[in-house]
Protein backbone atom coordinates (compact mmCIF):
# COMPACT_ATOMS: atom_id res chain seq x y z
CA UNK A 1 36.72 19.89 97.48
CA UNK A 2 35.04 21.56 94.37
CA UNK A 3 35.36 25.09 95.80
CA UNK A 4 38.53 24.37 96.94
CA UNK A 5 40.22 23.45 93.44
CA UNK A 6 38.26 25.74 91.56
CA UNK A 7 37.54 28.76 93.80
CA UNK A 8 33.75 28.77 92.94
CA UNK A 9 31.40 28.91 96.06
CA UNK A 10 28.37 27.62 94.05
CA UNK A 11 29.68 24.31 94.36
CA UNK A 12 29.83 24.31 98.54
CA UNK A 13 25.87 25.63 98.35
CA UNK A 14 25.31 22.56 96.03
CA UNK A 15 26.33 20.01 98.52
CA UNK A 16 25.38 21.22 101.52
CA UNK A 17 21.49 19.72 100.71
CA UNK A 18 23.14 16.49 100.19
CA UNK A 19 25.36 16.53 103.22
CA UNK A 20 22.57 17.87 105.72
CA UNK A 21 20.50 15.08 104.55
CA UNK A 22 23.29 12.16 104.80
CA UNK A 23 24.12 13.64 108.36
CA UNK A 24 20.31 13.42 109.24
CA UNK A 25 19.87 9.49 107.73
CA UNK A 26 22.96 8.74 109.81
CA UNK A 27 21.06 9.01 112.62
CA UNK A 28 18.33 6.40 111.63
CA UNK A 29 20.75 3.81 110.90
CA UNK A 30 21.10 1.12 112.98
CA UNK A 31 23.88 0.67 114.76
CA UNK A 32 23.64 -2.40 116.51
CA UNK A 33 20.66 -4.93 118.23
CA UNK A 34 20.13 -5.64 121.62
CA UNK A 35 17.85 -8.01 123.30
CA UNK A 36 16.32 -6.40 126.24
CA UNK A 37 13.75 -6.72 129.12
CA UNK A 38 11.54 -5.11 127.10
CA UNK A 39 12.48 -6.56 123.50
CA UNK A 40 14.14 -6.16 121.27
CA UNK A 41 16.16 -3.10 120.50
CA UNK A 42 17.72 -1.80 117.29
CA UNK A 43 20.15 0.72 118.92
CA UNK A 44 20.59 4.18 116.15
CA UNK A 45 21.96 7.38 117.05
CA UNK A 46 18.79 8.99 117.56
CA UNK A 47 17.92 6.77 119.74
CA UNK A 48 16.73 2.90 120.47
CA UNK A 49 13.29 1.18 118.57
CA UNK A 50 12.30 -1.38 120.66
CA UNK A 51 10.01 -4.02 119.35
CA UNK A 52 8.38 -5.58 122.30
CA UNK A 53 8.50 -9.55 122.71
CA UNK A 54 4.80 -9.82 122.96
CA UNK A 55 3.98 -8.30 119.40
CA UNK A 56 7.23 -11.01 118.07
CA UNK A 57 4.73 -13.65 116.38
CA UNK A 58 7.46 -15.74 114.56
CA UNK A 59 11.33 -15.49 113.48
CA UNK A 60 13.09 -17.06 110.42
CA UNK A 61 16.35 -16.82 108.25
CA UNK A 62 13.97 -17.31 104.87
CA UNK A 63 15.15 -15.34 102.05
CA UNK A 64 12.82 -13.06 100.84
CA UNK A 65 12.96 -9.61 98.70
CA UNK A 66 14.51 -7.10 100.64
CA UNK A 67 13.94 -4.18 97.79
CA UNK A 68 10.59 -2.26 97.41
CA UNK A 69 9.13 0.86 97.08
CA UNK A 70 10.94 3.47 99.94
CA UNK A 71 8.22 4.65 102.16
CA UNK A 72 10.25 6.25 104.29
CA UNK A 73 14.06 5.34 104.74
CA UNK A 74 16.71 4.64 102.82
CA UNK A 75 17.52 1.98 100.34
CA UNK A 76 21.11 1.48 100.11
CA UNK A 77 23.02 4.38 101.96
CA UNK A 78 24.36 3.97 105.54
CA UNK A 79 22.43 0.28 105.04
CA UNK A 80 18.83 -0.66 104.30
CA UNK A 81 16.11 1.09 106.83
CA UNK A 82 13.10 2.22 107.34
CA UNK A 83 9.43 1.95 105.75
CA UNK A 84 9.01 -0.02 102.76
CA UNK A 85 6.54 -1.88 100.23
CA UNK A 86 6.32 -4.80 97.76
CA UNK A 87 3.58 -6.80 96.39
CA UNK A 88 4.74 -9.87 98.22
CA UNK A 89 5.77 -8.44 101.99
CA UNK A 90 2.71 -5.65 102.00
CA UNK A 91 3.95 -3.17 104.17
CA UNK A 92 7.23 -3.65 106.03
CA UNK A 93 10.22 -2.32 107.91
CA UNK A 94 13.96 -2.64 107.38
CA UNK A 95 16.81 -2.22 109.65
CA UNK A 96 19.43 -4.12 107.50
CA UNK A 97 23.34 -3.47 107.50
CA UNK A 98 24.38 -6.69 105.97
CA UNK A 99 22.03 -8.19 103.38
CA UNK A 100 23.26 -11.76 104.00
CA UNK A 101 22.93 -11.83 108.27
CA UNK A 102 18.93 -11.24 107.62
CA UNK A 103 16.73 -12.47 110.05
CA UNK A 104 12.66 -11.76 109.54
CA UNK A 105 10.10 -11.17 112.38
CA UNK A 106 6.62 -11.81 112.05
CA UNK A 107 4.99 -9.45 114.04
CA UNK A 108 1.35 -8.16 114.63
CA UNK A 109 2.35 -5.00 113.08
CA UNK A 110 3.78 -6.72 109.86
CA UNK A 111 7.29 -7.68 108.80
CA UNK A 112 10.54 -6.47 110.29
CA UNK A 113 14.14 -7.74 109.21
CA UNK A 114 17.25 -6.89 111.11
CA UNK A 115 21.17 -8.05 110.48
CA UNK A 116 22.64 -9.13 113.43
CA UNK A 117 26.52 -9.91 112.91
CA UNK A 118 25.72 -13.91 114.02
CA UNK A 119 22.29 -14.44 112.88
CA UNK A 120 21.83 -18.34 113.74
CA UNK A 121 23.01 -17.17 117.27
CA UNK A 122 20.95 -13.81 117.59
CA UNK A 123 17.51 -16.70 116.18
CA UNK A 124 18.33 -18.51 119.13
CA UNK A 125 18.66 -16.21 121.76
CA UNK A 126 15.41 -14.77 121.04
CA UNK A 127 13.34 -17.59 120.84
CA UNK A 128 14.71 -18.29 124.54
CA UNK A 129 13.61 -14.76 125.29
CA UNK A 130 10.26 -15.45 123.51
CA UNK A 131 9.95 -18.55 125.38
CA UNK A 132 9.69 -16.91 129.06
């Protein structure tokens, strides 16, 4: 819009770092969950993470701090995703859209939060899945 108004093409070279790198986060976002045969699967455009029942240890609505220090992901644009760290969680991963839908998984590889649109519902689904 810059280069438009003022006719300068410095300022479309200035955002085009910004906009490749928005347009490549997009595709790590998640777009939706899906309980599978397999386990569960955070559906993103570049493609489905599955977290498999069997490393699912425990699953609660507890509040807990969702902010850290960005391993890998992003903290706030397109949602809340990817690697993460705090002195209370260790190690952990995000795939948040709506901070107040969170539901935690303890698994064997560490935390993992998701944000299903009906939480309580999405709880008790998979602990039926968890139970077979």
């Amino acid at each position: 819009m810059l280069t438009a108004r003022t006719g300068e093409l410095l300022w479309l070279f200035l955002s085009l770092p910004f906009t490749l790198l928005l347009l490549a986060m997009s595709r790590f976002a998640p777009t939706g969950y899906r309980l599978g045969p397999d386990g569960l699967a955070v559906e993103r455009r570049v493609g489905p993470k599955v977290i498999p029942y069997r490393d699912i240890r425990a699953i609660d609505r507890a509040p807990r701090p969702l902010g850290g220090i960005s391993m890998m992901g992003s903290n706030g644009i397109l949602g809340r995703f990817g690697h993460f760290w705090n002195s209370r969680l260790g190690f952990y991963r995000l795939y948040v859209t709506d901070r107040d839908k969170v539901v935690w998984l303890e698994t064997s590889r560490g935390w993992i939060a998701v944000s299903p649109d009906q939480p309580n519902e999405f709880v008790e689904r998979l602990r039926a899945w968890l139970a077979r």
